[in-house]
PDB file of N, CA and C in Angstrom:
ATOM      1  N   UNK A   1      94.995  78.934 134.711  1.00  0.00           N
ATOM      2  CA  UNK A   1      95.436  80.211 134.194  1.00  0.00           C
ATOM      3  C   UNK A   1      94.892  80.422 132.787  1.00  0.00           C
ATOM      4  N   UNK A   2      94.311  81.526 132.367  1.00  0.00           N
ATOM      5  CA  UNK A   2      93.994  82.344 131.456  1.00  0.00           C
ATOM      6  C   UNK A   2      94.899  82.226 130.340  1.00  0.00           C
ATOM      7  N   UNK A   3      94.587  82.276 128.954  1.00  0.00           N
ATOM      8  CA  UNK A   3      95.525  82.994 128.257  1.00  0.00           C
ATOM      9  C   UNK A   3      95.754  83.967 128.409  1.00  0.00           C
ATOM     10  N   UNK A   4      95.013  84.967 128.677  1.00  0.00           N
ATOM     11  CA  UNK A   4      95.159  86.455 128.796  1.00  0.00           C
ATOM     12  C   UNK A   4      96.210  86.813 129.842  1.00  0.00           C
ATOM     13  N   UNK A   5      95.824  86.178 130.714  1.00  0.00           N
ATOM     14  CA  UNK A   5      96.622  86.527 132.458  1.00  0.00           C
ATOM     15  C   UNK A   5      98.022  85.597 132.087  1.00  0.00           C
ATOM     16  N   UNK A   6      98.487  84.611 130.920  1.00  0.00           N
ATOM     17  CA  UNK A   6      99.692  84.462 130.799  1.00  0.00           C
ATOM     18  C   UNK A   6     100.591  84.768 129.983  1.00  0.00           C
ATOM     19  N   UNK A   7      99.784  85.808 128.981  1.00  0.00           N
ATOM     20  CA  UNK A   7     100.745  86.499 127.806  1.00  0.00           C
ATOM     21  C   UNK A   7     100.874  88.072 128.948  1.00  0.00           C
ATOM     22  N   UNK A   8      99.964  88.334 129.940  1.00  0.00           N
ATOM     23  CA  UNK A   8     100.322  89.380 130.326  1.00  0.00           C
ATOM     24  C   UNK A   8     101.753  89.127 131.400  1.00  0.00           C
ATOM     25  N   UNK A   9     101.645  88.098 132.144  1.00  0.00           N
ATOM     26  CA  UNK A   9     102.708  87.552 133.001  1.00  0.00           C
ATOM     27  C   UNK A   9     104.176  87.445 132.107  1.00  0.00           C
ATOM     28  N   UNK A  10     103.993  86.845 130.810  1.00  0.00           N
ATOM     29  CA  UNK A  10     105.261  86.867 130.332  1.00  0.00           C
ATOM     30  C   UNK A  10     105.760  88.532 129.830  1.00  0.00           C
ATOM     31  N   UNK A  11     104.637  89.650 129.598  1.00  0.00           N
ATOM     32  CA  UNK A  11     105.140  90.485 129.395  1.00  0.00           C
ATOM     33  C   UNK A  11     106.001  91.485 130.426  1.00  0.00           C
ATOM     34  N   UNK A  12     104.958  91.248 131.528  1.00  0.00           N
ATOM     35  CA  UNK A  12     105.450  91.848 132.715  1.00  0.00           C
ATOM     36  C   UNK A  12     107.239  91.338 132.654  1.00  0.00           C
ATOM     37  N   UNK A  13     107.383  90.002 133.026  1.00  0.00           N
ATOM     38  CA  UNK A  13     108.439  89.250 132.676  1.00  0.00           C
ATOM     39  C   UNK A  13     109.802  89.963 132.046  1.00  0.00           C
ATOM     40  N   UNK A  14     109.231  90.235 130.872  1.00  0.00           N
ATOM     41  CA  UNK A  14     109.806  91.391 129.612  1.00  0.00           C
ATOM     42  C   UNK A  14     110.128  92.423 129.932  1.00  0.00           C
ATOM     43  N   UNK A  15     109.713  93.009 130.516  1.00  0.00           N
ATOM     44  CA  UNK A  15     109.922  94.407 131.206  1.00  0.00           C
ATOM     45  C   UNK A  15     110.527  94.659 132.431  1.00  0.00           C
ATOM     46  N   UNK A  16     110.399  93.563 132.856  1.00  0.00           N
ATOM     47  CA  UNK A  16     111.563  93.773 133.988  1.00  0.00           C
ATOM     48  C   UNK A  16     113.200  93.566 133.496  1.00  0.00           C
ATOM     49  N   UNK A  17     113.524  93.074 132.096  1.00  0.00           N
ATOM     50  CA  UNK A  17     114.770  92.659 132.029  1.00  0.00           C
ATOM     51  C   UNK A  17     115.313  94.071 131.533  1.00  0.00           C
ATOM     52  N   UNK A  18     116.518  94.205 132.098  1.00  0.00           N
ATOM     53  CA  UNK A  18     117.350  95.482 132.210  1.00  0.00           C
ATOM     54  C   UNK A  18     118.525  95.003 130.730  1.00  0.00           C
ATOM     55  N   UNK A  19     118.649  94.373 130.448  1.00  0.00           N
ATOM     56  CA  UNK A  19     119.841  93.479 129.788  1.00  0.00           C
ATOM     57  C   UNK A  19     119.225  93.814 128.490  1.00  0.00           C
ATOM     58  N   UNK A  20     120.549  94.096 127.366  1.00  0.00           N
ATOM     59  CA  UNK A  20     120.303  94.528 125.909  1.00  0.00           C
ATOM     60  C   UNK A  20     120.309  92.995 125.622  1.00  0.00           C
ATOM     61  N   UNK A  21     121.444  92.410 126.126  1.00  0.00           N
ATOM     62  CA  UNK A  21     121.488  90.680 125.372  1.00  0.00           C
ATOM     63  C   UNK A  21     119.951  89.974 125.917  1.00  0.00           C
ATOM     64  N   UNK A  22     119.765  90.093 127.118  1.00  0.00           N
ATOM     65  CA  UNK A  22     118.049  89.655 127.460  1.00  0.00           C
ATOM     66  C   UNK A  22     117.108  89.720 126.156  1.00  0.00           C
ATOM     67  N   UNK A  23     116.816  90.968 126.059  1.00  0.00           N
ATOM     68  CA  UNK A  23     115.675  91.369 124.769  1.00  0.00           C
ATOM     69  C   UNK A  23     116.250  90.983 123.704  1.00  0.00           C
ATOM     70  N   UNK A  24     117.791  90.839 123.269  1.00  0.00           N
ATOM     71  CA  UNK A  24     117.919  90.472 121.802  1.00  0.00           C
ATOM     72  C   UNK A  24     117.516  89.046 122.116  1.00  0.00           C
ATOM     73  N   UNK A  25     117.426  88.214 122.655  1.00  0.00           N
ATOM     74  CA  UNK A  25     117.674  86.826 123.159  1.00  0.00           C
ATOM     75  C   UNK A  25     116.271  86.386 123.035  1.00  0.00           C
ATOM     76  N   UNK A  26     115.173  87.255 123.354  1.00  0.00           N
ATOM     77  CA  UNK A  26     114.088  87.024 123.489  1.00  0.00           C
ATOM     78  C   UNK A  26     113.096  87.273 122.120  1.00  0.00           C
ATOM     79  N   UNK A  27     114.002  88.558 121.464  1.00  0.00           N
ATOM     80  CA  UNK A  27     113.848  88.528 120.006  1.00  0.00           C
ATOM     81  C   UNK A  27     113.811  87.687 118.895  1.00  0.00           C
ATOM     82  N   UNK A  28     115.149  87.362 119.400  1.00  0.00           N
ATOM     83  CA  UNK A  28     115.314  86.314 118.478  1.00  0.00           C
ATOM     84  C   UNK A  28     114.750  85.028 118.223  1.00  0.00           C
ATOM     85  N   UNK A  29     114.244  84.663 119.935  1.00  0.00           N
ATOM     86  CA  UNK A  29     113.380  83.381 120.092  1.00  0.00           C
ATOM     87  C   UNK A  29     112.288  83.689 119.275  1.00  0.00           C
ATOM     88  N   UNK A  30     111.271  84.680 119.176  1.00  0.00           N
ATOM     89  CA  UNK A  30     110.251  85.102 118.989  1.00  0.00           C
ATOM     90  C   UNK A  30     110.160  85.011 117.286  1.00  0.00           C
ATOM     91  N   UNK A  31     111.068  85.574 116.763  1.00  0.00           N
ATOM     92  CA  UNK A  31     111.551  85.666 115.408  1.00  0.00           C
ATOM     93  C   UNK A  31     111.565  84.405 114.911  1.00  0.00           C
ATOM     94  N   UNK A  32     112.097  83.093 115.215  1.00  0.00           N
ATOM     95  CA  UNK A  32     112.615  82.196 115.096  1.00  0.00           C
ATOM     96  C   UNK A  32     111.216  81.623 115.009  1.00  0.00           C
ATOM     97  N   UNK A  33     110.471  81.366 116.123  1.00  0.00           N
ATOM     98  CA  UNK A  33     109.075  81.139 115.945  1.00  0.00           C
ATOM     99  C   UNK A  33     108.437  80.894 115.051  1.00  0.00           C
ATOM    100  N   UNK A  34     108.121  82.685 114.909  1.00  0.00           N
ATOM    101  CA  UNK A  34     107.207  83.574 113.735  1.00  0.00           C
ATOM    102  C   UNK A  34     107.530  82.742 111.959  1.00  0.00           C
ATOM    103  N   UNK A  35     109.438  82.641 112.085  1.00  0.00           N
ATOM    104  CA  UNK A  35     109.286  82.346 110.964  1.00  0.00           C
ATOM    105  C   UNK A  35     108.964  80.645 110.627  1.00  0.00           C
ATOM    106  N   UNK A  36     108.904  79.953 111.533  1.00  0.00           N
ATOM    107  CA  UNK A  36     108.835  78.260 111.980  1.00  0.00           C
ATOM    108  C   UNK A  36     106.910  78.496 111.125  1.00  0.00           C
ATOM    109  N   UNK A  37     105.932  79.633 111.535  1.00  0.00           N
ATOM    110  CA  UNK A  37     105.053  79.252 111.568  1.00  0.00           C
ATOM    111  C   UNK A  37     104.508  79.653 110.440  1.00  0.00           C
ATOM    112  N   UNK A  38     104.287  79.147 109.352  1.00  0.00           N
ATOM    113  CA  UNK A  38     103.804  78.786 107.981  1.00  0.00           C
ATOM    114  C   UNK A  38     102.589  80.024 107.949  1.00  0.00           C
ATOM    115  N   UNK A  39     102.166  79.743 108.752  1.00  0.00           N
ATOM    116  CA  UNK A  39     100.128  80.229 108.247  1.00  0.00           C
ATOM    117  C   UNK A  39     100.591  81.771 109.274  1.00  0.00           C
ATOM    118  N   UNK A  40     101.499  82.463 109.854  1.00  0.00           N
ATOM    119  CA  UNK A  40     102.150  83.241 110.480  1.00  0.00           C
ATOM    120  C   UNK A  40     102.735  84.088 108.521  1.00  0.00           C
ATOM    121  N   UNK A  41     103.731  83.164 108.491  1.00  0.00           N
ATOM    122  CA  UNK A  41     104.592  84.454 106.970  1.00  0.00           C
ATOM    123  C   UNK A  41     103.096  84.697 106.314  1.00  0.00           C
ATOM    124  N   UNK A  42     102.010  83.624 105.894  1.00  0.00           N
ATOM    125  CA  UNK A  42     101.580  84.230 104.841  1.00  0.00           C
ATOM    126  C   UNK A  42      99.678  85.045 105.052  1.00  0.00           C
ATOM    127  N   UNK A  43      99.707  85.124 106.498  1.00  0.00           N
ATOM    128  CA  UNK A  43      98.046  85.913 106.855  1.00  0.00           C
ATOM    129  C   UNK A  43      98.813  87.188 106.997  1.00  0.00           C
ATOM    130  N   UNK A  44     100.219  87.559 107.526  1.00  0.00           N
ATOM    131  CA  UNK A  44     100.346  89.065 108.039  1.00  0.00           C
ATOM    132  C   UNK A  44     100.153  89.814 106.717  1.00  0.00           C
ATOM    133  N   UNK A  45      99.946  91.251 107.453  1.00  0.00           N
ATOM    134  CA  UNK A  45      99.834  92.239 105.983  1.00  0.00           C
ATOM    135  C   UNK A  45     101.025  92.468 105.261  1.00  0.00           C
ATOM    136  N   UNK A  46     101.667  92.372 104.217  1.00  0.00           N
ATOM    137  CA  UNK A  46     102.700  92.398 103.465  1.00  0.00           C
ATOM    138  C   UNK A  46     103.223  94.320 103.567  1.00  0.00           C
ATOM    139  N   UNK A  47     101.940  95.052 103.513  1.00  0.00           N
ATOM    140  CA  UNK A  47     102.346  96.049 103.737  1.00  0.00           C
ATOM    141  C   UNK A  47     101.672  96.633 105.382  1.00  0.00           C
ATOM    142  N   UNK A  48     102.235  98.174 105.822  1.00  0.00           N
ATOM    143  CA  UNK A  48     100.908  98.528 107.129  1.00  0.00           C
ATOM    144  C   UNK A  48     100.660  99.362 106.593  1.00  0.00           C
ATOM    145  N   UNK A  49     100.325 100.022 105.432  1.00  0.00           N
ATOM    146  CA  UNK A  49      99.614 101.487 104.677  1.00  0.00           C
ATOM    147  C   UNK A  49      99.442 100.811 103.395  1.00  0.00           C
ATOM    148  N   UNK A  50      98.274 100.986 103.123  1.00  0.00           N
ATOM    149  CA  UNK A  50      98.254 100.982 101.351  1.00  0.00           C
ATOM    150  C   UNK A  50      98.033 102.663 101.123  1.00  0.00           C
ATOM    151  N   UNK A  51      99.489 102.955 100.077  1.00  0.00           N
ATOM    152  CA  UNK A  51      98.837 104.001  99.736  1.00  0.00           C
ATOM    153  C   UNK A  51      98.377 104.187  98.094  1.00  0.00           C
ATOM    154  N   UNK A  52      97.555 104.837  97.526  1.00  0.00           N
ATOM    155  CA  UNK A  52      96.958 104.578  96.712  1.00  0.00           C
ATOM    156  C   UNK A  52      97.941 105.095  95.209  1.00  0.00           C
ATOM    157  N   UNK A  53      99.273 106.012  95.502  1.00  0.00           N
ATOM    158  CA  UNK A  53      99.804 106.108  94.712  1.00  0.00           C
ATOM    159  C   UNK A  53     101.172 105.414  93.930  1.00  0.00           C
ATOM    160  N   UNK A  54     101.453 104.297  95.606  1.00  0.00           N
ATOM    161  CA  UNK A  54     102.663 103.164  95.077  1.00  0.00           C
ATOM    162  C   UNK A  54     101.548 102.234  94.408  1.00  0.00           C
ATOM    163  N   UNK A  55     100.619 102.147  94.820  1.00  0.00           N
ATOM    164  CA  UNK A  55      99.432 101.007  94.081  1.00  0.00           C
ATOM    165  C   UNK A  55      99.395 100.916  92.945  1.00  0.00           C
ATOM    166  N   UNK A  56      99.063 102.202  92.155  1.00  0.00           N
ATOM    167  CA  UNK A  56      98.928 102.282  90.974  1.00  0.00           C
ATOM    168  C   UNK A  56      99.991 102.409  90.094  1.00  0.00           C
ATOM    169  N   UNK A  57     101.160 102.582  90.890  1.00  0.00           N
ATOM    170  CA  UNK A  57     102.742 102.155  89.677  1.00  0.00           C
ATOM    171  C   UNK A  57     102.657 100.820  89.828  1.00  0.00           C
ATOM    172  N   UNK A  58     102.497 100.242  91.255  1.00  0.00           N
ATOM    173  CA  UNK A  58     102.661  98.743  90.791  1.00  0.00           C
ATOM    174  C   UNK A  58     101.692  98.243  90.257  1.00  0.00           C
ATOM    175  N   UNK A  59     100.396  98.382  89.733  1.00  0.00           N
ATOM    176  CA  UNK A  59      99.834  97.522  89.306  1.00  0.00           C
ATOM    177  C   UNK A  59      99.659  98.350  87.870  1.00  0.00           C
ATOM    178  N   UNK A  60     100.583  98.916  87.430  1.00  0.00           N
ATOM    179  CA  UNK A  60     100.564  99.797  86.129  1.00  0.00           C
ATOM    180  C   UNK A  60      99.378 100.418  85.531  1.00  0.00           C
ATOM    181  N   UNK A  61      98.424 100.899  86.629  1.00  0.00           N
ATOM    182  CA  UNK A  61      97.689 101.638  86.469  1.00  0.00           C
ATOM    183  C   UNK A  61      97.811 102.784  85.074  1.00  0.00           C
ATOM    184  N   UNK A  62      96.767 102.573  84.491  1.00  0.00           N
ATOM    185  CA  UNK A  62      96.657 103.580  83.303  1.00  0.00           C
ATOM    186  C   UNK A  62      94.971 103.848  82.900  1.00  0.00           C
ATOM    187  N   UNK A  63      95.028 105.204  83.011  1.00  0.00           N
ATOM    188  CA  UNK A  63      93.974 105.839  82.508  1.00  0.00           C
ATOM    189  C   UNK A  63      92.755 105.325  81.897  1.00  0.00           C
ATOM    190  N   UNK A  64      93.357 105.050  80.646  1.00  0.00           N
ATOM    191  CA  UNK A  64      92.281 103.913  79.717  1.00  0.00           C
ATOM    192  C   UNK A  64      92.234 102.818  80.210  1.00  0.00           C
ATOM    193  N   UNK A  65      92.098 101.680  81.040  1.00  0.00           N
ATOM    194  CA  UNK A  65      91.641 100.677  81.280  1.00  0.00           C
ATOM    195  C   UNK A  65      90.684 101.154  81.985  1.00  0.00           C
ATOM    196  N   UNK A  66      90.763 102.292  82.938  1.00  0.00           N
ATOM    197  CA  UNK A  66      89.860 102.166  83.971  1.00  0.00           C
ATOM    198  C   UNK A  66      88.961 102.971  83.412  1.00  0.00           C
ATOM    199  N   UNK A  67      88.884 104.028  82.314  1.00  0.00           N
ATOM    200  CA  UNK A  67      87.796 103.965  81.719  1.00  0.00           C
ATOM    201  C   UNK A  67      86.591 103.353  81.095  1.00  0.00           C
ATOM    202  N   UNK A  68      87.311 102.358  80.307  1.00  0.00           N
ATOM    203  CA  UNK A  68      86.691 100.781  79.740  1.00  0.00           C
ATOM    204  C   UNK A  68      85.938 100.112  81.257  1.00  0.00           C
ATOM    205  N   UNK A  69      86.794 100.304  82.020  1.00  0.00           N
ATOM    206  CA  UNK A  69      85.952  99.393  83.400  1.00  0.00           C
ATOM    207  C   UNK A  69      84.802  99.825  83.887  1.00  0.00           C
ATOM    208  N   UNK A  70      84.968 100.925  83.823  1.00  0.00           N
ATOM    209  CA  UNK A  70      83.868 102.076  84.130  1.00  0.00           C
ATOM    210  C   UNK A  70      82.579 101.850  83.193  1.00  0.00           C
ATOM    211  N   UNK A  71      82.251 101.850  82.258  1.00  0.00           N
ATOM    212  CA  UNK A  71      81.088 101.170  81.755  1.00  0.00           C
ATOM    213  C   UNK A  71      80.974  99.717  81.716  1.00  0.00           C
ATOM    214  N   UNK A  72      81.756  98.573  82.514  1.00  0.00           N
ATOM    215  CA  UNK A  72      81.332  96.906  82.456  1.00  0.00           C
ATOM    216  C   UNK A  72      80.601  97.170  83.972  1.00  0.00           C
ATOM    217  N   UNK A  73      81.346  98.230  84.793  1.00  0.00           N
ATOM    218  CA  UNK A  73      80.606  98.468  86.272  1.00  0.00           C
ATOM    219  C   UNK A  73      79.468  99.054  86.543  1.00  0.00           C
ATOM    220  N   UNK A  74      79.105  99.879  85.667  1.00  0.00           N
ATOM    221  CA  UNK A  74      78.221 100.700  85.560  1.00  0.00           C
ATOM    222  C   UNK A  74      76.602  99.967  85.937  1.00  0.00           C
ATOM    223  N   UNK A  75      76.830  99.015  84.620  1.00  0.00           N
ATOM    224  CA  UNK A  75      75.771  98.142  84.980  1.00  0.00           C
ATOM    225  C   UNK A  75      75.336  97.017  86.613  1.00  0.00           C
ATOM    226  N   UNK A  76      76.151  96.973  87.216  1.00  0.00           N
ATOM    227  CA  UNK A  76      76.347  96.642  88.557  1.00  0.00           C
ATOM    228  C   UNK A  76      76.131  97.307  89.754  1.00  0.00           C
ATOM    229  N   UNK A  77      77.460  98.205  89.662  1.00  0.00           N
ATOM    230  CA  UNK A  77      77.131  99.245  91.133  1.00  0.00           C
ATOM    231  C   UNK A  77      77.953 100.296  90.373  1.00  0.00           C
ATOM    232  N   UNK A  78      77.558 101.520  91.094  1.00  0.00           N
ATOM    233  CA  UNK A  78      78.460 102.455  90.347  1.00  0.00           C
ATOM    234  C   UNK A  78      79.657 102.590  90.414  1.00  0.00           C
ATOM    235  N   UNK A  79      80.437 103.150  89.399  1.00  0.00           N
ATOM    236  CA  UNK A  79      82.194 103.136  89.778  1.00  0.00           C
ATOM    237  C   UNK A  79      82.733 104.001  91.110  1.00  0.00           C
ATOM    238  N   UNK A  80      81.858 104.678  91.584  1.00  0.00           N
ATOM    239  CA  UNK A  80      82.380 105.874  92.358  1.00  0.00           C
ATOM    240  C   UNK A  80      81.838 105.052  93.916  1.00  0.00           C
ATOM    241  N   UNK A  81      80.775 104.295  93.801  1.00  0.00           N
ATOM    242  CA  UNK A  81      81.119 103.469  95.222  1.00  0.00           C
ATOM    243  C   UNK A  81      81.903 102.821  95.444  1.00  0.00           C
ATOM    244  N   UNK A  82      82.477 101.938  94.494  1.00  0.00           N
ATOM    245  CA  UNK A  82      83.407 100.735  94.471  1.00  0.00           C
ATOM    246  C   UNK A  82      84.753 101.451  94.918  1.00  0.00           C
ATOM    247  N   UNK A  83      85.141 103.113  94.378  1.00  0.00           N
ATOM    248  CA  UNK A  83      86.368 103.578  94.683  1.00  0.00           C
ATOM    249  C   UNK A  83      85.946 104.184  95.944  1.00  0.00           C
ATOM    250  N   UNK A  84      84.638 104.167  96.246  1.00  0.00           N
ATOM    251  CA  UNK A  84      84.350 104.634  97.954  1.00  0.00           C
ATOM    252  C   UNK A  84      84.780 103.019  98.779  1.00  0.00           C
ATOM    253  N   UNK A  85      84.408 102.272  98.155  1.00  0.00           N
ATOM    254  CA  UNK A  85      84.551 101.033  99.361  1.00  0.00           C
ATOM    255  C   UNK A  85      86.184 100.465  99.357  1.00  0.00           C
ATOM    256  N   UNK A  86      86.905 100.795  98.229  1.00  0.00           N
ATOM    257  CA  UNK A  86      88.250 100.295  98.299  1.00  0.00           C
ATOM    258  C   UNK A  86      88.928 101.367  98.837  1.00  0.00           C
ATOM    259  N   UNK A  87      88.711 102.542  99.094  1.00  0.00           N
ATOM    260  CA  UNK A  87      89.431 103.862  99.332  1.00  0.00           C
ATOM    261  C   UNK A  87      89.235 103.793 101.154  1.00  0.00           C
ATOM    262  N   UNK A  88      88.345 103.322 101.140  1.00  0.00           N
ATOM    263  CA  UNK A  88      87.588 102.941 102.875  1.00  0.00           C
ATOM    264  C   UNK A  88      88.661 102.621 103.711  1.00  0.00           C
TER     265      UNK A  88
END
């Protein structure tokens, strides 16, 4: 057997259970897991959106630094790709 053909078997599995205590039961196993697995808490994304305006309160974004940055980049690549490739 496949991996593929046995994460699909256990889902099928999943879906047949009619029972609220079933799925919490199965939740919870799953949960329990997830948090057992070390290299699991710390690859997932912390957030699922970056948006670009909680970003810049948290990282106390201000005006004048990123001016100053703007000519150390200049000489490199331009500033307006770099906010094309992080904006990406």
């Amino acid at each position: 057997m496949t991996l593929a053909y046995r994460k699909n078997h256990v889902l099928k599995v999943i879906n047949t259970f009619q029972q609220e205590a079933w799925i919490a039961s199965v939740e919870s196993f799953l949960n329990t897991l997830l948090q057992q697995n070390k290299a699991y808490l710390y690859a997932r994304p912390l957030i699922q959106h970056l948006d670009m305006a909680t970003l810049m309160t948290e990282q106390n974004y201000q005006k004048a630094k990123v001016v100053a940055l703007f000519g150390a980049l200049e000489e490199d690549e331009p500033f307006e790709s770099l906010l094309n490739d992080l904006s990406a």
